[in-house]
Protein backbone atom coordinates (compact mmCIF):
# COMPACT_ATOMS: atom_id res chain seq x y z
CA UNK A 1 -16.92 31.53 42.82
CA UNK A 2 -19.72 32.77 44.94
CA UNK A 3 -23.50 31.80 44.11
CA UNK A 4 -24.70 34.83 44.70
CA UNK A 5 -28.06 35.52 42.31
CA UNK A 6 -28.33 31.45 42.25
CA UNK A 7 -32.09 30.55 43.98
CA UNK A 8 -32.31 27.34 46.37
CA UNK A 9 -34.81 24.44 45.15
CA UNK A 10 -38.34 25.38 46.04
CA UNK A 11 -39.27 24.43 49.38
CA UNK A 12 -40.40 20.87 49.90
CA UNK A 13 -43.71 19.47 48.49
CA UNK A 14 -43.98 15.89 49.78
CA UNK A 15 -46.59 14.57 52.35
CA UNK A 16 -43.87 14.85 54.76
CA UNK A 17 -42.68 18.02 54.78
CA UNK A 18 -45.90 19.49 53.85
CA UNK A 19 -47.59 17.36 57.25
CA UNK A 20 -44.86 19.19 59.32
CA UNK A 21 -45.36 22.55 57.61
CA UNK A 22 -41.73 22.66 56.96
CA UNK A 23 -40.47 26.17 57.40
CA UNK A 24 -37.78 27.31 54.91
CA UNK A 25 -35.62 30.32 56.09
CA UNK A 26 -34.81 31.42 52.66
CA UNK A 27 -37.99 32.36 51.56
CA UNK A 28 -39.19 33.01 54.82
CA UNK A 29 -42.67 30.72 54.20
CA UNK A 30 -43.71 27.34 55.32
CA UNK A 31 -44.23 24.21 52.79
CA UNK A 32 -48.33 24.92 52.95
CA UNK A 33 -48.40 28.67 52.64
CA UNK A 34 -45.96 28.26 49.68
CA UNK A 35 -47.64 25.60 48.00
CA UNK A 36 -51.19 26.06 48.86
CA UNK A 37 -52.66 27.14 45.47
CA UNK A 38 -50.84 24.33 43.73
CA UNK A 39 -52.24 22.07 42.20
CA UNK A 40 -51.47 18.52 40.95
CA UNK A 41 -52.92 18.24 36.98
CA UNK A 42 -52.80 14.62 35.34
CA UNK A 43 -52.94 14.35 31.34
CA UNK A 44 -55.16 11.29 30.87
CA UNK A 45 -54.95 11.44 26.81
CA UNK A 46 -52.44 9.15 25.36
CA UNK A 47 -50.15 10.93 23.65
CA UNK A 48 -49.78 10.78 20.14
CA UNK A 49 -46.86 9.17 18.07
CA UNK A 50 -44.96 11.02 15.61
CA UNK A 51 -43.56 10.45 12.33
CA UNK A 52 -40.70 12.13 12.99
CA UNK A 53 -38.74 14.34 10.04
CA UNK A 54 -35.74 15.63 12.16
CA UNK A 55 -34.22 19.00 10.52
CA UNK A 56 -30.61 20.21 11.07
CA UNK A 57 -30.44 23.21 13.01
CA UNK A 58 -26.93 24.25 12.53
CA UNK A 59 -26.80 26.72 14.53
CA UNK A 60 -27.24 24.92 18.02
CA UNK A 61 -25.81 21.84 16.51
CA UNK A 62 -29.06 20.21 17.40
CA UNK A 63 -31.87 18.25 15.10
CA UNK A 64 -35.60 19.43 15.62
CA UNK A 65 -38.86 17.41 14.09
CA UNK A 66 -40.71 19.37 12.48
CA UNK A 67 -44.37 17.92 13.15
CA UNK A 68 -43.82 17.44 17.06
CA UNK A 69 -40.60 19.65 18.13
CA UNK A 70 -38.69 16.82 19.54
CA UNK A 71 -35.05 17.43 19.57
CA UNK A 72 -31.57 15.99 19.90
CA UNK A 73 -27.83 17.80 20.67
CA UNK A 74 -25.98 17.13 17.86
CA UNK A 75 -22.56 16.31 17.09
CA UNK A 76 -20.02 13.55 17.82
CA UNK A 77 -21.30 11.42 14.98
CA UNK A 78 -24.92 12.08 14.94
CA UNK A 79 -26.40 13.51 11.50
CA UNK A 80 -29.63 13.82 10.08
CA UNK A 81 -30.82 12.41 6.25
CA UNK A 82 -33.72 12.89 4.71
CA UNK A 83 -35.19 13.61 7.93
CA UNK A 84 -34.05 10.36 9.84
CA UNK A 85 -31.01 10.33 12.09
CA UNK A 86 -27.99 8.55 12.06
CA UNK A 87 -24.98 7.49 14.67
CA UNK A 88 -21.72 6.97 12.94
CA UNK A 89 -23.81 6.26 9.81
CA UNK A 90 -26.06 3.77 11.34
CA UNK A 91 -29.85 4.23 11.24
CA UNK A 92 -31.23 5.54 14.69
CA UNK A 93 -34.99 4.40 15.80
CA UNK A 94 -36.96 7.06 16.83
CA UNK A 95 -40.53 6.78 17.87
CA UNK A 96 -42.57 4.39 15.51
């Protein structure tokens, strides 16, 4: 199988490369032309905790809360009732 349509990482962001202006042949740009109108953007808030009330959503086989949108793959023993989760039947702490 060829990876043809399949894009390399990014070029390199760290001090390092970025101090050597790393040049990356594939997209034909150094690390500080690519990445010079990045910027680095810190959430100081604390985020909030969730009562979570996990829905089935049968068809990805995955369970969703419905306040926050936190999700889990299901199957292979994991079920949802009244909105908590289980494993094999046993209770599952989520969040608190």
């Amino acid at each position: 199988m060829d990876n043809q349509g399949v894009l390399p990482p990014l070029p390199s962001s760290d001090p390092g490369s970025l101090g050597r202006n790393h040049y990356d042949h594939f997209y034909n740009r150094s690390s500080r032309s690519f990445w010079k109108d990045a910027s680095i953007e810190y959430i100081k808030t604390p985020m909030e905790k969730c009562k979570h009330y996990f829905e089935e959503n049968a068809a990805s086989y995955s369970y969703i809360c419905k306040s926050c949108g936190f999700g889990l793959q299901g199957g292979n023993g994991l079920t949802s009732t009244d909105g908590k989760l289980f494993y094999q039947g046993q209770p599952i702490p989520v969040g608190a």
